[in-house]
PDB file of N, CA and C in Angstrom:
ATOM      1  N   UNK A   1       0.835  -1.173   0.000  1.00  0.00           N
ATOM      2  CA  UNK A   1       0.000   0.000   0.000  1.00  0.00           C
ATOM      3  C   UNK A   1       0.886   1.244   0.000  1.00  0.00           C
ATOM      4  N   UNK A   2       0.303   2.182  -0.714  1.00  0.00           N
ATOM      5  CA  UNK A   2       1.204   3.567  -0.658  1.00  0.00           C
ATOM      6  C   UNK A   2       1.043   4.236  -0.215  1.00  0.00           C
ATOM      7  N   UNK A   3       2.061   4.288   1.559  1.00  0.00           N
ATOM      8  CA  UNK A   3       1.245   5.470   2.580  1.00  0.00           C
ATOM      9  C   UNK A   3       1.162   6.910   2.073  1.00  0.00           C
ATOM     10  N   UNK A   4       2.377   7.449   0.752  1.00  0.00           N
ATOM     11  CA  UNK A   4       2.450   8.766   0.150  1.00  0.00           C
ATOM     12  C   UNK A   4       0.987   9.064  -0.166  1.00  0.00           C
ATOM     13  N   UNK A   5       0.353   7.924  -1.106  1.00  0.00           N
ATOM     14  CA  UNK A   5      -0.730   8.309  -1.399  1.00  0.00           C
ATOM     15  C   UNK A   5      -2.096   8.725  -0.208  1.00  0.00           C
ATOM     16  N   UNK A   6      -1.941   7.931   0.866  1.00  0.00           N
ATOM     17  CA  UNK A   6      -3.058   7.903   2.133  1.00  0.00           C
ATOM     18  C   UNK A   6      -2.718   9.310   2.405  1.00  0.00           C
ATOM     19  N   UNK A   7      -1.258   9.803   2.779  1.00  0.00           N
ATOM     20  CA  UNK A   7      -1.159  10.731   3.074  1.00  0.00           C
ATOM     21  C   UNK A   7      -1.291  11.789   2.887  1.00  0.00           C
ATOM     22  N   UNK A   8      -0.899  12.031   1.511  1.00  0.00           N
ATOM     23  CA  UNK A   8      -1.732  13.449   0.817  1.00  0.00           C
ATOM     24  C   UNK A   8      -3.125  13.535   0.056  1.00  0.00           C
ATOM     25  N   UNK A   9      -3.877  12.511   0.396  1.00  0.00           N
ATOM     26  CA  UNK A   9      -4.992  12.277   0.209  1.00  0.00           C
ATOM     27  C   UNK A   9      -5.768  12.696   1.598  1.00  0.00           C
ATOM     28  N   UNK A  10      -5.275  12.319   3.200  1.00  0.00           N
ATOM     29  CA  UNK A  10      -5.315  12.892   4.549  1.00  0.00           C
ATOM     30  C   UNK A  10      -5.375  14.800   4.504  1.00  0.00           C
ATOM     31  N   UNK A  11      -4.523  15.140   3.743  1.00  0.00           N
ATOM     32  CA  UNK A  11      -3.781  16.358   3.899  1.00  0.00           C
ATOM     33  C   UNK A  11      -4.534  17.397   2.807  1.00  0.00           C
ATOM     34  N   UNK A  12      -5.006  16.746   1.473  1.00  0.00           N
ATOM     35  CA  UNK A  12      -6.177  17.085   0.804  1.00  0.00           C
ATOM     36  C   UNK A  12      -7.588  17.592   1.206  1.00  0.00           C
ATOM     37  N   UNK A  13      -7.608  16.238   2.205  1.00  0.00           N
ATOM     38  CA  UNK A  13      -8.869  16.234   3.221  1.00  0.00           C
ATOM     39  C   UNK A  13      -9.234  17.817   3.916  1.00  0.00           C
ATOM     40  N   UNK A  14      -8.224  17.904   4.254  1.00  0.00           N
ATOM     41  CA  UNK A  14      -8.083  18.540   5.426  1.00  0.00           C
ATOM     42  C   UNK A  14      -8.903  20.339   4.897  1.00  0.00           C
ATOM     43  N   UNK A  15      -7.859  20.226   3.148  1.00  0.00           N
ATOM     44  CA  UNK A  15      -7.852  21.564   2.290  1.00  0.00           C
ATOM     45  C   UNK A  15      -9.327  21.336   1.763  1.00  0.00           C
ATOM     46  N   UNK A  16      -9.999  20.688   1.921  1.00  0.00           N
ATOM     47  CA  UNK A  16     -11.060  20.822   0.883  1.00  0.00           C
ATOM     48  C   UNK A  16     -12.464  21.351   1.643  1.00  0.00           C
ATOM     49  N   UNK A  17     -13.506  22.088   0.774  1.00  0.00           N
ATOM     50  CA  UNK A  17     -13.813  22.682   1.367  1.00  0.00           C
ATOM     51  C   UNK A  17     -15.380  21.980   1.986  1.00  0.00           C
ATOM     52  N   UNK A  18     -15.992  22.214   3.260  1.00  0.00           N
ATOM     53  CA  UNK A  18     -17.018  21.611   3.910  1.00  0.00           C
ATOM     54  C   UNK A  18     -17.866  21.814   3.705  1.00  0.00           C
ATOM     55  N   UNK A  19     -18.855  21.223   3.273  1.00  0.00           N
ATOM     56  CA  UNK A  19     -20.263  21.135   3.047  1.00  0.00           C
ATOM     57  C   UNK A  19     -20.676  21.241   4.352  1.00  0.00           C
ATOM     58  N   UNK A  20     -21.849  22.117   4.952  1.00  0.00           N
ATOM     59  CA  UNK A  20     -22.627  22.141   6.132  1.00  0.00           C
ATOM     60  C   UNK A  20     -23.944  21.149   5.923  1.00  0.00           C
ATOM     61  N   UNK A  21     -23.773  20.689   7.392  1.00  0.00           N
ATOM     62  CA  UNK A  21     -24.695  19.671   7.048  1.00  0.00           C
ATOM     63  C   UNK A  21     -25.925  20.543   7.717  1.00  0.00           C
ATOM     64  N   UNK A  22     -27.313  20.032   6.986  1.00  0.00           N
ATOM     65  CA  UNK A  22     -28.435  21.162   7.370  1.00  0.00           C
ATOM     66  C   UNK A  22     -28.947  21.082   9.102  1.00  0.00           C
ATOM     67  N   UNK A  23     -28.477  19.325   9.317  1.00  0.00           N
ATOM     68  CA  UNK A  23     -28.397  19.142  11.179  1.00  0.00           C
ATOM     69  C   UNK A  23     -27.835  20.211  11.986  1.00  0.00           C
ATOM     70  N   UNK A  24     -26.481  20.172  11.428  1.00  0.00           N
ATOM     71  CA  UNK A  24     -25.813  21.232  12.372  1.00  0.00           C
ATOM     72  C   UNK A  24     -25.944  22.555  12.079  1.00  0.00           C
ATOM     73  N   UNK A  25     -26.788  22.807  11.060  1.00  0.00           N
ATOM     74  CA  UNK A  25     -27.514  24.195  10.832  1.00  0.00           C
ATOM     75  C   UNK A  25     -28.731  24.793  11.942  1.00  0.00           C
ATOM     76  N   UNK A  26     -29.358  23.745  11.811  1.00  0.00           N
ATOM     77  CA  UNK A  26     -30.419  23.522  12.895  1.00  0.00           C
ATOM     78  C   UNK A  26     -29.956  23.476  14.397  1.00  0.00           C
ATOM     79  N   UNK A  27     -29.047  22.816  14.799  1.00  0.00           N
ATOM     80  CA  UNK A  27     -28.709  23.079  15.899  1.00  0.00           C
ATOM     81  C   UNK A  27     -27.816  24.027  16.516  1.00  0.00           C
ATOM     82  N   UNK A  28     -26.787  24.896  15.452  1.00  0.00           N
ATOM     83  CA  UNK A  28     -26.542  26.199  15.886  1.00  0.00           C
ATOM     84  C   UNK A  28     -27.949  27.385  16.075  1.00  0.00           C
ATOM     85  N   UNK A  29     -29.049  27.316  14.991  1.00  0.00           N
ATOM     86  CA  UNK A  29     -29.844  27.994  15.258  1.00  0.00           C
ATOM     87  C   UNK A  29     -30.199  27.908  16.576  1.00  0.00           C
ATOM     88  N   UNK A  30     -30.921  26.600  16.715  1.00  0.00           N
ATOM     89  CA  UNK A  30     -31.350  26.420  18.093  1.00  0.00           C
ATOM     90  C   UNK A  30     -30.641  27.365  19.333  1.00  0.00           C
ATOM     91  N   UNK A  31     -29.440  26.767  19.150  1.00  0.00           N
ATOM     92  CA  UNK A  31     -28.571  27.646  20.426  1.00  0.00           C
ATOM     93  C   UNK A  31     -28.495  28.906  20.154  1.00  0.00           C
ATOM     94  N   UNK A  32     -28.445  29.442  19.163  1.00  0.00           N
ATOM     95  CA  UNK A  32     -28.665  30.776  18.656  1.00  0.00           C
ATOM     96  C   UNK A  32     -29.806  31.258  19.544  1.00  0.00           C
ATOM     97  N   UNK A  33     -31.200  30.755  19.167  1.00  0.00           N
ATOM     98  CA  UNK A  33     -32.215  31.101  19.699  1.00  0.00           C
ATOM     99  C   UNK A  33     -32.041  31.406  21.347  1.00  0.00           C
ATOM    100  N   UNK A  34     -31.540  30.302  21.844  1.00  0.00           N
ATOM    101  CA  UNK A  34     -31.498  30.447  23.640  1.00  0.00           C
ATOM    102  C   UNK A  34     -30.385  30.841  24.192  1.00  0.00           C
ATOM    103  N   UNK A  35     -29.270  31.249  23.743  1.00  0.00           N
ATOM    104  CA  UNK A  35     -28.763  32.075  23.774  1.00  0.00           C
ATOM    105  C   UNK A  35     -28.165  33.419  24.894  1.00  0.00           C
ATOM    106  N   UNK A  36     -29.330  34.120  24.333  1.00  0.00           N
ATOM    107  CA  UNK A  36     -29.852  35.526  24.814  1.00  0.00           C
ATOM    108  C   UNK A  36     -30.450  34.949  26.404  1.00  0.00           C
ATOM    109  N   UNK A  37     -31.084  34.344  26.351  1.00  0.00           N
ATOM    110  CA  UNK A  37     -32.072  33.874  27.451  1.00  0.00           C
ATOM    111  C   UNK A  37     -31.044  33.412  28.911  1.00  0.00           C
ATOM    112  N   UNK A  38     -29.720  32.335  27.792  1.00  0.00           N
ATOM    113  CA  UNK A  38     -29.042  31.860  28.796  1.00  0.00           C
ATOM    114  C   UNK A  38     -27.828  32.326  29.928  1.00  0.00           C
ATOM    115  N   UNK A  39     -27.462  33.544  28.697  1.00  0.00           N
ATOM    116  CA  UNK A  39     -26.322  34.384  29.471  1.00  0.00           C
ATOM    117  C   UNK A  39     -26.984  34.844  30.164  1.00  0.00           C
ATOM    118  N   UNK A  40     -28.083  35.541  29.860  1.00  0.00           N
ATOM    119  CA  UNK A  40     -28.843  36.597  30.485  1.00  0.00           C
ATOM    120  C   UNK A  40     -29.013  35.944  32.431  1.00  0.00           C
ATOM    121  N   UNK A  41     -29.700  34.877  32.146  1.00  0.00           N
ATOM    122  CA  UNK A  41     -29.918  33.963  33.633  1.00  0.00           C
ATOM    123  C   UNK A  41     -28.930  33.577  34.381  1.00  0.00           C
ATOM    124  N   UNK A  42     -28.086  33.402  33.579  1.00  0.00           N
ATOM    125  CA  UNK A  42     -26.703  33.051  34.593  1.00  0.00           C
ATOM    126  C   UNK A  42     -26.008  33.910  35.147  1.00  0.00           C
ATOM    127  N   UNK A  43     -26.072  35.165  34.332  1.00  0.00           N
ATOM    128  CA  UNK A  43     -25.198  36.384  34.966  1.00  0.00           C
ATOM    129  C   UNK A  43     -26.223  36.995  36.084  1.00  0.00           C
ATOM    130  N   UNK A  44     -27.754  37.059  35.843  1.00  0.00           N
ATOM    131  CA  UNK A  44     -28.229  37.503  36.951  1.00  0.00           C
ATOM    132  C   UNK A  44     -28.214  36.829  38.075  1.00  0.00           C
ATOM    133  N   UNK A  45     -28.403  35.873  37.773  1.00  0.00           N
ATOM    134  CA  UNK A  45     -28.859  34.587  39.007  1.00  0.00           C
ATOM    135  C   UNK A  45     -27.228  34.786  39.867  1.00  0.00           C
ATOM    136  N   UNK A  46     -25.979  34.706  39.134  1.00  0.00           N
ATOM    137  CA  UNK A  46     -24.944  34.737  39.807  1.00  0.00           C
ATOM    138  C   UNK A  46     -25.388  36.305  40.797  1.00  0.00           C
ATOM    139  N   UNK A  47     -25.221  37.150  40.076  1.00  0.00           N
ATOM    140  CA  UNK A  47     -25.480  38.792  40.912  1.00  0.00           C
ATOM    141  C   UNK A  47     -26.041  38.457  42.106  1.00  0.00           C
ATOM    142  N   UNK A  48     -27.810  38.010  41.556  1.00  0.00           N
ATOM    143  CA  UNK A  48     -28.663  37.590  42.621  1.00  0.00           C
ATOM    144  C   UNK A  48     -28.399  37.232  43.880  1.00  0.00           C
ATOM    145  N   UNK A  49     -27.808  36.101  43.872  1.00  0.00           N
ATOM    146  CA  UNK A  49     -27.085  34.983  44.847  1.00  0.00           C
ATOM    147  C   UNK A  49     -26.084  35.774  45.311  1.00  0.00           C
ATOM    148  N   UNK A  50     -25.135  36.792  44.734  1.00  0.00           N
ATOM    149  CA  UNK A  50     -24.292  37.330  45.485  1.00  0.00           C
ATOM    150  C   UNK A  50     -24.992  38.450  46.541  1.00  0.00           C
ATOM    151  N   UNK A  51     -26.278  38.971  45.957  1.00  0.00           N
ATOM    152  CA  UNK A  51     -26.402  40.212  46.989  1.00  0.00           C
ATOM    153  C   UNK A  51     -26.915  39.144  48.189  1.00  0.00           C
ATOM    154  N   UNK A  52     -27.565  38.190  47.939  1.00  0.00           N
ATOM    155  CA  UNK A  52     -27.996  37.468  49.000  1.00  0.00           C
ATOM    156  C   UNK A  52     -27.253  37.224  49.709  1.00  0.00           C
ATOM    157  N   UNK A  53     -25.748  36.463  49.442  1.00  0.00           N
ATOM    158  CA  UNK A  53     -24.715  36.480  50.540  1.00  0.00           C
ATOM    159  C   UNK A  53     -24.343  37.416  50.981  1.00  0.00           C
ATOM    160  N   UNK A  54     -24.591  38.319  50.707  1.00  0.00           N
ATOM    161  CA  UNK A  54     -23.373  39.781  50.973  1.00  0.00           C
ATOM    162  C   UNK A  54     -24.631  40.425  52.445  1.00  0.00           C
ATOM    163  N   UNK A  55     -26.099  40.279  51.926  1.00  0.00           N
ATOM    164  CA  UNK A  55     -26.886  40.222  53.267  1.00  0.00           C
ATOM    165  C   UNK A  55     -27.132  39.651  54.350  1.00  0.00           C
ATOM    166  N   UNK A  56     -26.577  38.570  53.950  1.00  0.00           N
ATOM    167  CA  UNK A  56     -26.796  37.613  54.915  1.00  0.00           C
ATOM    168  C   UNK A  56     -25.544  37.456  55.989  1.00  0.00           C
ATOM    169  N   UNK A  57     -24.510  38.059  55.352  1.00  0.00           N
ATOM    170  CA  UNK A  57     -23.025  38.100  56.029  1.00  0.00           C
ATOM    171  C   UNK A  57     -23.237  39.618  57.010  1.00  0.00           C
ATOM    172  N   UNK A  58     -23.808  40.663  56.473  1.00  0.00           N
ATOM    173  CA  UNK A  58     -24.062  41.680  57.160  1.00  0.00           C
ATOM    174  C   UNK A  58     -25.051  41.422  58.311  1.00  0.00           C
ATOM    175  N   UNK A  59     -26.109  40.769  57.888  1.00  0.00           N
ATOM    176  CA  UNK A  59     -27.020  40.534  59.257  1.00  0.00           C
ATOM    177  C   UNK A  59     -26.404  39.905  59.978  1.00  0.00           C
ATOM    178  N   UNK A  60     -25.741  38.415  59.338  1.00  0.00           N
ATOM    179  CA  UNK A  60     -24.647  37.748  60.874  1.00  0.00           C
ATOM    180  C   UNK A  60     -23.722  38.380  61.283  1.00  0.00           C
ATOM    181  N   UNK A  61     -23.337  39.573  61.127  1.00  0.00           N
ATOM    182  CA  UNK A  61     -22.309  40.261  61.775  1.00  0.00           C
ATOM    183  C   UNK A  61     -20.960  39.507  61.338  1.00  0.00           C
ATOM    184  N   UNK A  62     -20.854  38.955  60.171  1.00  0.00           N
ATOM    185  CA  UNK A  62     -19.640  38.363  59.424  1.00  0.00           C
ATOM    186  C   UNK A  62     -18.807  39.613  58.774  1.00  0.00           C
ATOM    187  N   UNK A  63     -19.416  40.560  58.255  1.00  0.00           N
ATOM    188  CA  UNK A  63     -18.579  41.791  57.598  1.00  0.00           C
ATOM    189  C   UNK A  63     -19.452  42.986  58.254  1.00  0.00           C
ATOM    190  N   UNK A  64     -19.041  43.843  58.331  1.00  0.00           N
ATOM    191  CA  UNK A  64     -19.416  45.631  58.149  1.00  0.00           C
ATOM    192  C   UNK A  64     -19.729  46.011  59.734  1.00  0.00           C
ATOM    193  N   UNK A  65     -18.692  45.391  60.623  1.00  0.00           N
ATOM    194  CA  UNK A  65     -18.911  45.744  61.789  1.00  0.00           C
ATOM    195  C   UNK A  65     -19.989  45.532  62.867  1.00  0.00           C
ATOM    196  N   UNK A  66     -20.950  44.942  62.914  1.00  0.00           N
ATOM    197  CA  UNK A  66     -21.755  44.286  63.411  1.00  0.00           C
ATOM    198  C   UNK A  66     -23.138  45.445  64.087  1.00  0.00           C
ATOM    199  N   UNK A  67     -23.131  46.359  63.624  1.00  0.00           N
ATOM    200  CA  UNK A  67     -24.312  47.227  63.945  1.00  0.00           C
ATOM    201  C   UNK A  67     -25.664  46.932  63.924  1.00  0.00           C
ATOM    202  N   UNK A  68     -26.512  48.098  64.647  1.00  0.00           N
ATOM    203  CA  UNK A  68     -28.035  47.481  63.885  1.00  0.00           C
ATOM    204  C   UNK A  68     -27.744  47.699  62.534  1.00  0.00           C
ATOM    205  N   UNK A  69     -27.909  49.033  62.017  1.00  0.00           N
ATOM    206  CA  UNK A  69     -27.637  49.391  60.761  1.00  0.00           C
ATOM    207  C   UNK A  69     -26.901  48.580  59.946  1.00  0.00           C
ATOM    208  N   UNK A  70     -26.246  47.745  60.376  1.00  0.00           N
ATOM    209  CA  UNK A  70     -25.805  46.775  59.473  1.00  0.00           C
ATOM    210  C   UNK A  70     -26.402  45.337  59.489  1.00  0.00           C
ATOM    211  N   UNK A  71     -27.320  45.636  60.254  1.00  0.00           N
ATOM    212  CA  UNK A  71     -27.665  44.168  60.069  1.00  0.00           C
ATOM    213  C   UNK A  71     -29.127  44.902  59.583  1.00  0.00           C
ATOM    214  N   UNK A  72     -30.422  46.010  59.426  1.00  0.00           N
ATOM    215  CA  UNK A  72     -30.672  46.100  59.201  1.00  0.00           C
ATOM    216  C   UNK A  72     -30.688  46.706  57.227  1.00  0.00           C
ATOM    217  N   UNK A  73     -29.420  46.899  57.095  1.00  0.00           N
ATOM    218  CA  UNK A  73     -28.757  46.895  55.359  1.00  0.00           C
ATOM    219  C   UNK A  73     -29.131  45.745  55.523  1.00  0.00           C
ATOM    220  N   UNK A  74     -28.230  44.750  55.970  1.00  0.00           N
ATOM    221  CA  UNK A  74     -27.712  43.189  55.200  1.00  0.00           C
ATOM    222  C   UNK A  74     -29.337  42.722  54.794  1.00  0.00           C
ATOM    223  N   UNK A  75     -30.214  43.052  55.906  1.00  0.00           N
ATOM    224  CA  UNK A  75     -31.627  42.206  55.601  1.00  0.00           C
ATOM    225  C   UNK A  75     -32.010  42.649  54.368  1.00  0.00           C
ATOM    226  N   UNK A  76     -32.083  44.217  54.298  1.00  0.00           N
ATOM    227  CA  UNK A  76     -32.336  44.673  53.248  1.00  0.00           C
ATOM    228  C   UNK A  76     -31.674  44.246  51.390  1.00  0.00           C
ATOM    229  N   UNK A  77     -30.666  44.356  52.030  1.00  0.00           N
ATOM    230  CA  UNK A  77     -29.845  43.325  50.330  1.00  0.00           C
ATOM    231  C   UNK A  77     -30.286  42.346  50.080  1.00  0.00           C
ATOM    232  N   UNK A  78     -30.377  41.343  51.561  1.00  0.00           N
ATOM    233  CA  UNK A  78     -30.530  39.492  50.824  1.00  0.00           C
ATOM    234  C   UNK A  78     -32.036  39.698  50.823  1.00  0.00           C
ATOM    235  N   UNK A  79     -33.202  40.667  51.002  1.00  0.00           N
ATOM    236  CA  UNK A  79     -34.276  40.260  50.348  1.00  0.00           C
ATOM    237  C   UNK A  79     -34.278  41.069  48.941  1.00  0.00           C
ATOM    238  N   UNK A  80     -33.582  42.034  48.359  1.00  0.00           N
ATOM    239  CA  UNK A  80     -33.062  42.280  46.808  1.00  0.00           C
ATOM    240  C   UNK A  80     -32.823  40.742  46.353  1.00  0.00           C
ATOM    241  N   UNK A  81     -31.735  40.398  46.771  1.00  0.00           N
ATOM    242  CA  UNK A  81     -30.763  39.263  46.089  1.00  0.00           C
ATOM    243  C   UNK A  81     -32.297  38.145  46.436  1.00  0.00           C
ATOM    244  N   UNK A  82     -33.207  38.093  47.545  1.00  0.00           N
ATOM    245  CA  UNK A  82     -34.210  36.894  46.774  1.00  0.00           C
ATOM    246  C   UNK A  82     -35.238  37.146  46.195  1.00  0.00           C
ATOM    247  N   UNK A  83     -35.517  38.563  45.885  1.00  0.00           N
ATOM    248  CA  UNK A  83     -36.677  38.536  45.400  1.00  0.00           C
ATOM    249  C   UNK A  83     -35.700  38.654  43.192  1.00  0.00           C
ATOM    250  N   UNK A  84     -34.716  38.989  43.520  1.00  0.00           N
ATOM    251  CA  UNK A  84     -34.058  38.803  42.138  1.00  0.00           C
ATOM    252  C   UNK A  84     -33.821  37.349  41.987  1.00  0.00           C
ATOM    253  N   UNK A  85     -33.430  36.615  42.442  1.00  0.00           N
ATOM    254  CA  UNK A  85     -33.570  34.837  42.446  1.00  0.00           C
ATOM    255  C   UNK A  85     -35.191  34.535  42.809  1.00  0.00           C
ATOM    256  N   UNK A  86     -35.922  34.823  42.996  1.00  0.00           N
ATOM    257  CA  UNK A  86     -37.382  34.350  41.882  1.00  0.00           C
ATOM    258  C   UNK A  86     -37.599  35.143  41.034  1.00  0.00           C
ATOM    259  N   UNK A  87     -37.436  36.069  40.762  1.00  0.00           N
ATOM    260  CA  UNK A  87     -37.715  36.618  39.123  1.00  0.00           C
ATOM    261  C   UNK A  87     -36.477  36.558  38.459  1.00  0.00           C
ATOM    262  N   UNK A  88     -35.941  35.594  38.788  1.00  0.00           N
ATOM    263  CA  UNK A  88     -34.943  35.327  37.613  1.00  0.00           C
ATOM    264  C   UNK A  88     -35.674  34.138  36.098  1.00  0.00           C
ATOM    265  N   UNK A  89     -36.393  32.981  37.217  1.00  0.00           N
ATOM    266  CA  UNK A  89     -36.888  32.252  36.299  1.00  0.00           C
ATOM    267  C   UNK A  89     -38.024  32.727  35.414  1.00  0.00           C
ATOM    268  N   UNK A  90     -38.779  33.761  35.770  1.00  0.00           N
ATOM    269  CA  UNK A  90     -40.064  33.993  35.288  1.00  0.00           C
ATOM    270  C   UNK A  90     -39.081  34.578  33.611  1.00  0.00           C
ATOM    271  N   UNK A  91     -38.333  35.823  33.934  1.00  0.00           N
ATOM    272  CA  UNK A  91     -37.439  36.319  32.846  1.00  0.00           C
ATOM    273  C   UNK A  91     -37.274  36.035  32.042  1.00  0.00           C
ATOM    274  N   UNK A  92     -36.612  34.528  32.803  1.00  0.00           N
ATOM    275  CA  UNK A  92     -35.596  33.602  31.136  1.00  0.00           C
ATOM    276  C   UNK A  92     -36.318  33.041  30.559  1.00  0.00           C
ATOM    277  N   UNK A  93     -38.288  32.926  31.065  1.00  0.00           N
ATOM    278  CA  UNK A  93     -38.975  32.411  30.354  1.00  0.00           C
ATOM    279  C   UNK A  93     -39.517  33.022  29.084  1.00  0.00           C
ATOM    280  N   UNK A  94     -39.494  34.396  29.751  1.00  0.00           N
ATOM    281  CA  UNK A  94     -39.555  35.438  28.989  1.00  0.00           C
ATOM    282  C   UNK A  94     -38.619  35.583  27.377  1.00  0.00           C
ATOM    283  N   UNK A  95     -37.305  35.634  28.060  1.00  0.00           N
ATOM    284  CA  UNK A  95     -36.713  35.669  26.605  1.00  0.00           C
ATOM    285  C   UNK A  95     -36.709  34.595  26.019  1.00  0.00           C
ATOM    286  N   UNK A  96     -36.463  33.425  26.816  1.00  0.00           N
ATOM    287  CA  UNK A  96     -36.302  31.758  25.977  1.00  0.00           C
ATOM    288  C   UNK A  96     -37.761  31.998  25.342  1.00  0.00           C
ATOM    289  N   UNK A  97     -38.768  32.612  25.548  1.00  0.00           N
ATOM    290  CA  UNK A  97     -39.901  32.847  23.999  1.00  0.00           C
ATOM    291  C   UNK A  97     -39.793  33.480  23.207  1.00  0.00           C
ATOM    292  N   UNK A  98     -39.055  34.676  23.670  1.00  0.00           N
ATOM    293  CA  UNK A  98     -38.895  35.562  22.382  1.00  0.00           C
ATOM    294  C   UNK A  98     -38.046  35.061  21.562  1.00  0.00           C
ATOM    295  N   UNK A  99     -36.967  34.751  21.974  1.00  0.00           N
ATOM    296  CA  UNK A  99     -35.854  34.178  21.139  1.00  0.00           C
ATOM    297  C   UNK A  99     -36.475  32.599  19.825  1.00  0.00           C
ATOM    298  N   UNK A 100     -37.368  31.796  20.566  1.00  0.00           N
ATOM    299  CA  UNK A 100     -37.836  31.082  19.845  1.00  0.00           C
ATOM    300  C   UNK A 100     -38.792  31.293  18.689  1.00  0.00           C
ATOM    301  N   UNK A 101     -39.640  32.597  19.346  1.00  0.00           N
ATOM    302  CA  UNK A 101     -40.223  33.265  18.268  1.00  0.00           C
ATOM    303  C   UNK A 101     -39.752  34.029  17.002  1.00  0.00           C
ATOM    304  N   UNK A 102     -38.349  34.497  17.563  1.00  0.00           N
ATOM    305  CA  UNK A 102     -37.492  35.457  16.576  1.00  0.00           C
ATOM    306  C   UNK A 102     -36.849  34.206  15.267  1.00  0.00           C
ATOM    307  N   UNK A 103     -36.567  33.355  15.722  1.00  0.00           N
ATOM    308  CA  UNK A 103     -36.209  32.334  14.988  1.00  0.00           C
ATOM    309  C   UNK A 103     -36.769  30.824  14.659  1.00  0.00           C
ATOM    310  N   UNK A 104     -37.952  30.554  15.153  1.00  0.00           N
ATOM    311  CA  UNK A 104     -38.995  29.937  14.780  1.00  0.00           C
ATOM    312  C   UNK A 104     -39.466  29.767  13.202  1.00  0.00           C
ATOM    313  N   UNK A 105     -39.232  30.985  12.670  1.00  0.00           N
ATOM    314  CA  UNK A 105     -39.875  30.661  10.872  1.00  0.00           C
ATOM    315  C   UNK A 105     -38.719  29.491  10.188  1.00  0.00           C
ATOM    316  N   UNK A 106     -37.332  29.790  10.630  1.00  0.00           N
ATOM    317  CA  UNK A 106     -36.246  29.622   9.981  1.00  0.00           C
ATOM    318  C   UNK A 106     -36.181  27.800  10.587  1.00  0.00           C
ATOM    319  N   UNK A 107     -35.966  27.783  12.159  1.00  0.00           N
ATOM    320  CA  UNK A 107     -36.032  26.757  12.597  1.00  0.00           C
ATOM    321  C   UNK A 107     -37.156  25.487  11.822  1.00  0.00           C
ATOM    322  N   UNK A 108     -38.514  25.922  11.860  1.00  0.00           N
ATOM    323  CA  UNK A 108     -39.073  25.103  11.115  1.00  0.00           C
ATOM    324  C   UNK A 108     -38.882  24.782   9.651  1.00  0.00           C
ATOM    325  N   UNK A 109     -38.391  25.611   9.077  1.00  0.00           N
ATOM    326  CA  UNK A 109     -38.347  25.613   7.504  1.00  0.00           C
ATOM    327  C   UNK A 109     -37.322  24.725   7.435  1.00  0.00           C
ATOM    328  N   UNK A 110     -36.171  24.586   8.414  1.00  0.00           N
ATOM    329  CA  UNK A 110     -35.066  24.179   8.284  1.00  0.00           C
ATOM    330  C   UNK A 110     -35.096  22.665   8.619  1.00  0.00           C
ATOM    331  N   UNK A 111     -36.307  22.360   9.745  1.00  0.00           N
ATOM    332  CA  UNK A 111     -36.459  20.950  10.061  1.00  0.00           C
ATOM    333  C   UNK A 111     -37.542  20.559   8.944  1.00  0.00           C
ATOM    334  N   UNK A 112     -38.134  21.185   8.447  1.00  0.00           N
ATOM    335  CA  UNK A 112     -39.214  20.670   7.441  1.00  0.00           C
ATOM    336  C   UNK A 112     -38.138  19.886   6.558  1.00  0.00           C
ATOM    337  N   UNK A 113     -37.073  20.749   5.613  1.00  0.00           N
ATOM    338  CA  UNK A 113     -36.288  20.317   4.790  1.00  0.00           C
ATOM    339  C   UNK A 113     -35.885  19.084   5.104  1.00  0.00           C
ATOM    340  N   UNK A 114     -35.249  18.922   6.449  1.00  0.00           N
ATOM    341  CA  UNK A 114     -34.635  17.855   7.003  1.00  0.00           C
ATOM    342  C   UNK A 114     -35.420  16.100   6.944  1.00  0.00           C
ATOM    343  N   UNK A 115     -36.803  17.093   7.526  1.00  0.00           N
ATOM    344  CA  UNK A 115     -37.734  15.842   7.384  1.00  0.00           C
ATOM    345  C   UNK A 115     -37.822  14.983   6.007  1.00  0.00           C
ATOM    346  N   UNK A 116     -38.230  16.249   5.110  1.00  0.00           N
ATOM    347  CA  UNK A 116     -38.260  15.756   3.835  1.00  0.00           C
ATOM    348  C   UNK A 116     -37.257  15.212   3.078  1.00  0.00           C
ATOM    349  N   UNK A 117     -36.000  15.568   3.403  1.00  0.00           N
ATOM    350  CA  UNK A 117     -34.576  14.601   2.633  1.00  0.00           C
ATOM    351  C   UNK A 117     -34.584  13.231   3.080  1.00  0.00           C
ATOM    352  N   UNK A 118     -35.317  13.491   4.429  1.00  0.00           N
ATOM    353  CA  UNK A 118     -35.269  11.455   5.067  1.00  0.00           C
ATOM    354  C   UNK A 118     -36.073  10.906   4.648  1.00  0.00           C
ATOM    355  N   UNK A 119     -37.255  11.401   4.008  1.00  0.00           N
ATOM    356  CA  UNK A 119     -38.012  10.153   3.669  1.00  0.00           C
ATOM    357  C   UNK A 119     -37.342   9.541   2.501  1.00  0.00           C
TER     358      UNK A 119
END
């Protein structure tokens, strides 16, 4: 066998150019679509959760000197930080629709095709 030939036939491979397959068209859309929704939830939810600790360390007298006033702040933050960790989920429901709606025509058109090459 002629590995010269395997080999720049390997190395050919490599140069030539890719056909997209319409699957992985569909599934960048997809993530495309949720996206928006997902950064969005994770960066708040992180925030969220932080003001909550940061209140909850002030009311235990863990940071800011142990005052009323500081324990009356801290209460005040960690109910920010929970009332932002339940409206975090309502949100992302929010955009995870819009986003599906914004790209919904394309998504279906794109699985229709799909359907129809398999039969």
């Amino acid at each position: 066998m002629n590995t010269d030939k395997i080999y720049a036939e390997a190395i050919a491979k490599e140069y030539a150019p890719k056909r997209a397959s319409k699957v992985v068209a569909l599934k960048k859309l997809d993530q495309k679509a949720k996206r928006k929704a997902n950064i969005f939830t994770y960066t708040f939810g992180v925030a969220a959760t932080l003001l909550l600790g940061v209140g909850m360390c002030l009311a235990m007298h863990v940071i800011g000197g142990g005052g009323v006033f500081a324990m009356g702040f801290g209460i005040v933050i960690g109910c920010v930080g929970i009332a932002g960790i339940i409206a975090n989920y309502p949100i992302y429901q929010k955009l995870l629709a819009a986003g599906k709606q914004k790209y919904a025509f394309e998504i279906m058109q794109l699985a229709k095709e799909i359907s129809e090459a398999a039969e």
